[in-house]
C-alpha atoms as a PDB file:
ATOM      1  CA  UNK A   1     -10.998  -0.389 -22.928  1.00  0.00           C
ATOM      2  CA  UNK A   2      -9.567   2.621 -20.399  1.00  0.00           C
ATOM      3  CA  UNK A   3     -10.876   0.717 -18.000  1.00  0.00           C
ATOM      4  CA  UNK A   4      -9.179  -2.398 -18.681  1.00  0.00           C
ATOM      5  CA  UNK A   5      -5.950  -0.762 -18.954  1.00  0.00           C
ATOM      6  CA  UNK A   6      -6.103   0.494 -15.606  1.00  0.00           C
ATOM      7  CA  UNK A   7      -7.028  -2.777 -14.084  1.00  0.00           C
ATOM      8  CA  UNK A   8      -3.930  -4.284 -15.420  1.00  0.00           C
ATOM      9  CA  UNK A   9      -1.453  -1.646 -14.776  1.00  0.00           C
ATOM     10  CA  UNK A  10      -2.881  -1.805 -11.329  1.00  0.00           C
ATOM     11  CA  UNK A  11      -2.460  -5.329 -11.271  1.00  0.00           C
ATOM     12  CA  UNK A  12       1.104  -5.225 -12.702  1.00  0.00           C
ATOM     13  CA  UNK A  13       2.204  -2.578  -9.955  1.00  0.00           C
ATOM     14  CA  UNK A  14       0.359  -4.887  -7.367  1.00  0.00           C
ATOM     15  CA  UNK A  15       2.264  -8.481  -9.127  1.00  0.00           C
ATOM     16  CA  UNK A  16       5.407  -6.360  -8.760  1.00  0.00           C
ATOM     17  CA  UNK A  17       5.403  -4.866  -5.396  1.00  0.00           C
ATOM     18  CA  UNK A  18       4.460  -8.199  -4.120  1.00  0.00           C
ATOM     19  CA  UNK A  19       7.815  -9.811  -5.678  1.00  0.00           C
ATOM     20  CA  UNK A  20      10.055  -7.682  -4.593  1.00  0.00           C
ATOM     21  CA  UNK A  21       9.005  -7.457  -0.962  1.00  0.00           C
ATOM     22  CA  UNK A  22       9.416 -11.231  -1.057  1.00  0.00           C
ATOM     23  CA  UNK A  23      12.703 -11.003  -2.632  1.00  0.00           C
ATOM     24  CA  UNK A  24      13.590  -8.393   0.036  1.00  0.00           C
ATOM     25  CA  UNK A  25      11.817  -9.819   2.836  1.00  0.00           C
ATOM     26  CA  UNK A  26      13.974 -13.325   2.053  1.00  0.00           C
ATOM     27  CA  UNK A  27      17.259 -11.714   1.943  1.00  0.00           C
ATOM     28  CA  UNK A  28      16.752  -9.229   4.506  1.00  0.00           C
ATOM     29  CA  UNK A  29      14.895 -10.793   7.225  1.00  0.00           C
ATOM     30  CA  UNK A  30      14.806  -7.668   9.803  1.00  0.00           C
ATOM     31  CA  UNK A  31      13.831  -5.105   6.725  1.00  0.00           C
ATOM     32  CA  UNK A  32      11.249  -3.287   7.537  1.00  0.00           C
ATOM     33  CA  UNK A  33       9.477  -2.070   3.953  1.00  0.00           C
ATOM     34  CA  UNK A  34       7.452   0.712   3.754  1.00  0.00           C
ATOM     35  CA  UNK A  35       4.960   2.854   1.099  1.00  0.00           C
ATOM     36  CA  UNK A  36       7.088   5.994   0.633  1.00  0.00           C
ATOM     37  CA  UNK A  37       4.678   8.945   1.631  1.00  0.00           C
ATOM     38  CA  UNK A  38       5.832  11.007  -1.709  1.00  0.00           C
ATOM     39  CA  UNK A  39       7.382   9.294  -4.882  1.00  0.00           C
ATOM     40  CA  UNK A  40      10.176  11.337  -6.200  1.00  0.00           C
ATOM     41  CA  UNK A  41       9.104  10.640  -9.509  1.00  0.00           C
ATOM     42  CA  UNK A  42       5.949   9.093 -11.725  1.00  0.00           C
ATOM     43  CA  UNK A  43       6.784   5.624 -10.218  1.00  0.00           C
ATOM     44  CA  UNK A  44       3.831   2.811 -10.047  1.00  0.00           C
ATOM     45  CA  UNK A  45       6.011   1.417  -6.702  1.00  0.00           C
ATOM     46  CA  UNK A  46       7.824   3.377  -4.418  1.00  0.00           C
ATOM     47  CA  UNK A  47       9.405   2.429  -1.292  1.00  0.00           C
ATOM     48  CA  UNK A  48      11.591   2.593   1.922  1.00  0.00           C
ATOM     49  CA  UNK A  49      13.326  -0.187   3.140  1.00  0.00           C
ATOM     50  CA  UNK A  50      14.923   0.202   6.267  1.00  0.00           C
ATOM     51  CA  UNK A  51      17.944  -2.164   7.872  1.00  0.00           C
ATOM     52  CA  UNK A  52      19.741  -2.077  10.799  1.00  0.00           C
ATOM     53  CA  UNK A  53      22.926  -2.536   8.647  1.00  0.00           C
ATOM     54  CA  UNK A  54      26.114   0.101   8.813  1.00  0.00           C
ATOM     55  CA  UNK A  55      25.767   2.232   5.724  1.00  0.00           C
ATOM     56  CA  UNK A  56      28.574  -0.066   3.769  1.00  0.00           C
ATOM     57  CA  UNK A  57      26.728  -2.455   4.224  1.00  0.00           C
ATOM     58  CA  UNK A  58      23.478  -0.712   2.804  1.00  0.00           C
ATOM     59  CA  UNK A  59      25.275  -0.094  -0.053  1.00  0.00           C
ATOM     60  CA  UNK A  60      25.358  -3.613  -1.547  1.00  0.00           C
ATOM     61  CA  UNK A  61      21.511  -3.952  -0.134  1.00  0.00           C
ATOM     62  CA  UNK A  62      20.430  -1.172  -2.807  1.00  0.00           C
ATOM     63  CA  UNK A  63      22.832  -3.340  -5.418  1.00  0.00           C
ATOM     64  CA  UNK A  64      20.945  -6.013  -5.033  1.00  0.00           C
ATOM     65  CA  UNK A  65      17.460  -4.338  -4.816  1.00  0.00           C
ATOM     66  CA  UNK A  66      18.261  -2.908  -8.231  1.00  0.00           C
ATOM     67  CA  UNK A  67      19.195  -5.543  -9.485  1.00  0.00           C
ATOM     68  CA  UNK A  68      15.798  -7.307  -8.428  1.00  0.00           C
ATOM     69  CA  UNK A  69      14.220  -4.014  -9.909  1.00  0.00           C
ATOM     70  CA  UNK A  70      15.366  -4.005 -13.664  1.00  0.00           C
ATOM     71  CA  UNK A  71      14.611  -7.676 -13.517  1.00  0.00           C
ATOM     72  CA  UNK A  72      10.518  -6.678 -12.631  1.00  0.00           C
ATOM     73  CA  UNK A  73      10.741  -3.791 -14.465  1.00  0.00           C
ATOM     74  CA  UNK A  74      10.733  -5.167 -17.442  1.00  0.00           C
ATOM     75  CA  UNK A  75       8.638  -8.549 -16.666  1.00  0.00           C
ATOM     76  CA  UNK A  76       5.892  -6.266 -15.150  1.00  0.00           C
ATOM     77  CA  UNK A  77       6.025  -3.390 -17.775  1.00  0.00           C
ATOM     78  CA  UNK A  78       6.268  -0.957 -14.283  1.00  0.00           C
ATOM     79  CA  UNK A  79       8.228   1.776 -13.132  1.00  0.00           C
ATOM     80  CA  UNK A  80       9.960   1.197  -9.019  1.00  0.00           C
ATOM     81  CA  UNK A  81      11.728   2.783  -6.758  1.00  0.00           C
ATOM     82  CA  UNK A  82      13.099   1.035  -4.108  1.00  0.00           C
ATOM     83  CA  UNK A  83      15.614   2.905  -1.349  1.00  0.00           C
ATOM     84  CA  UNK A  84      17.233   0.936   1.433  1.00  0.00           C
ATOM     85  CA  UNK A  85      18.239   2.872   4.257  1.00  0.00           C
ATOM     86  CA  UNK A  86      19.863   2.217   7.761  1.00  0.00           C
ATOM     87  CA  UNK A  87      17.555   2.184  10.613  1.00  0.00           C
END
């Protein structure tokens, strides 16, 4: 039974990560999306994604990545961080 919980909330993590970098990867074209090296919490996803965008710009990219967030968050029973940041 631990077992199969694992597999799952690997699986959810894994169905999750792989949505958003799509979402990203759509919107943002030149992202580049990276594995942060240390979560700052107890997040299943955590990463970087870096734009050559002027940091107003930035601003409405981590909107919109949040908003992409809650949306997964709650579909894939997760916890993610996800940080844009200019290149």
């Amino acid at each position: 039974m631990a077992l199969a919980l694992i597999k799952q909330n690997a699986f959810n993590a894994a169905a999750a990560s792989a949505e958003l970098v799509k979402k990203i990867i759509l919107a943002y074209p030149r992202a580049e999306i990276r594995p942060r090296e240390m979560p700052i919490a107890d997040e299943d996803v955590s990463l970087e994604v870096i734009l050559p965008l002027p940091m107003d710009e930035i601003y409405e990219v981590r909107d919109q990545i949040y908003e992409w967030i809650i949306e997964l968050q709650e579909r894939h029973d997760v916890l993610i961080h996800a940080s844009a940041i200019p290149r």
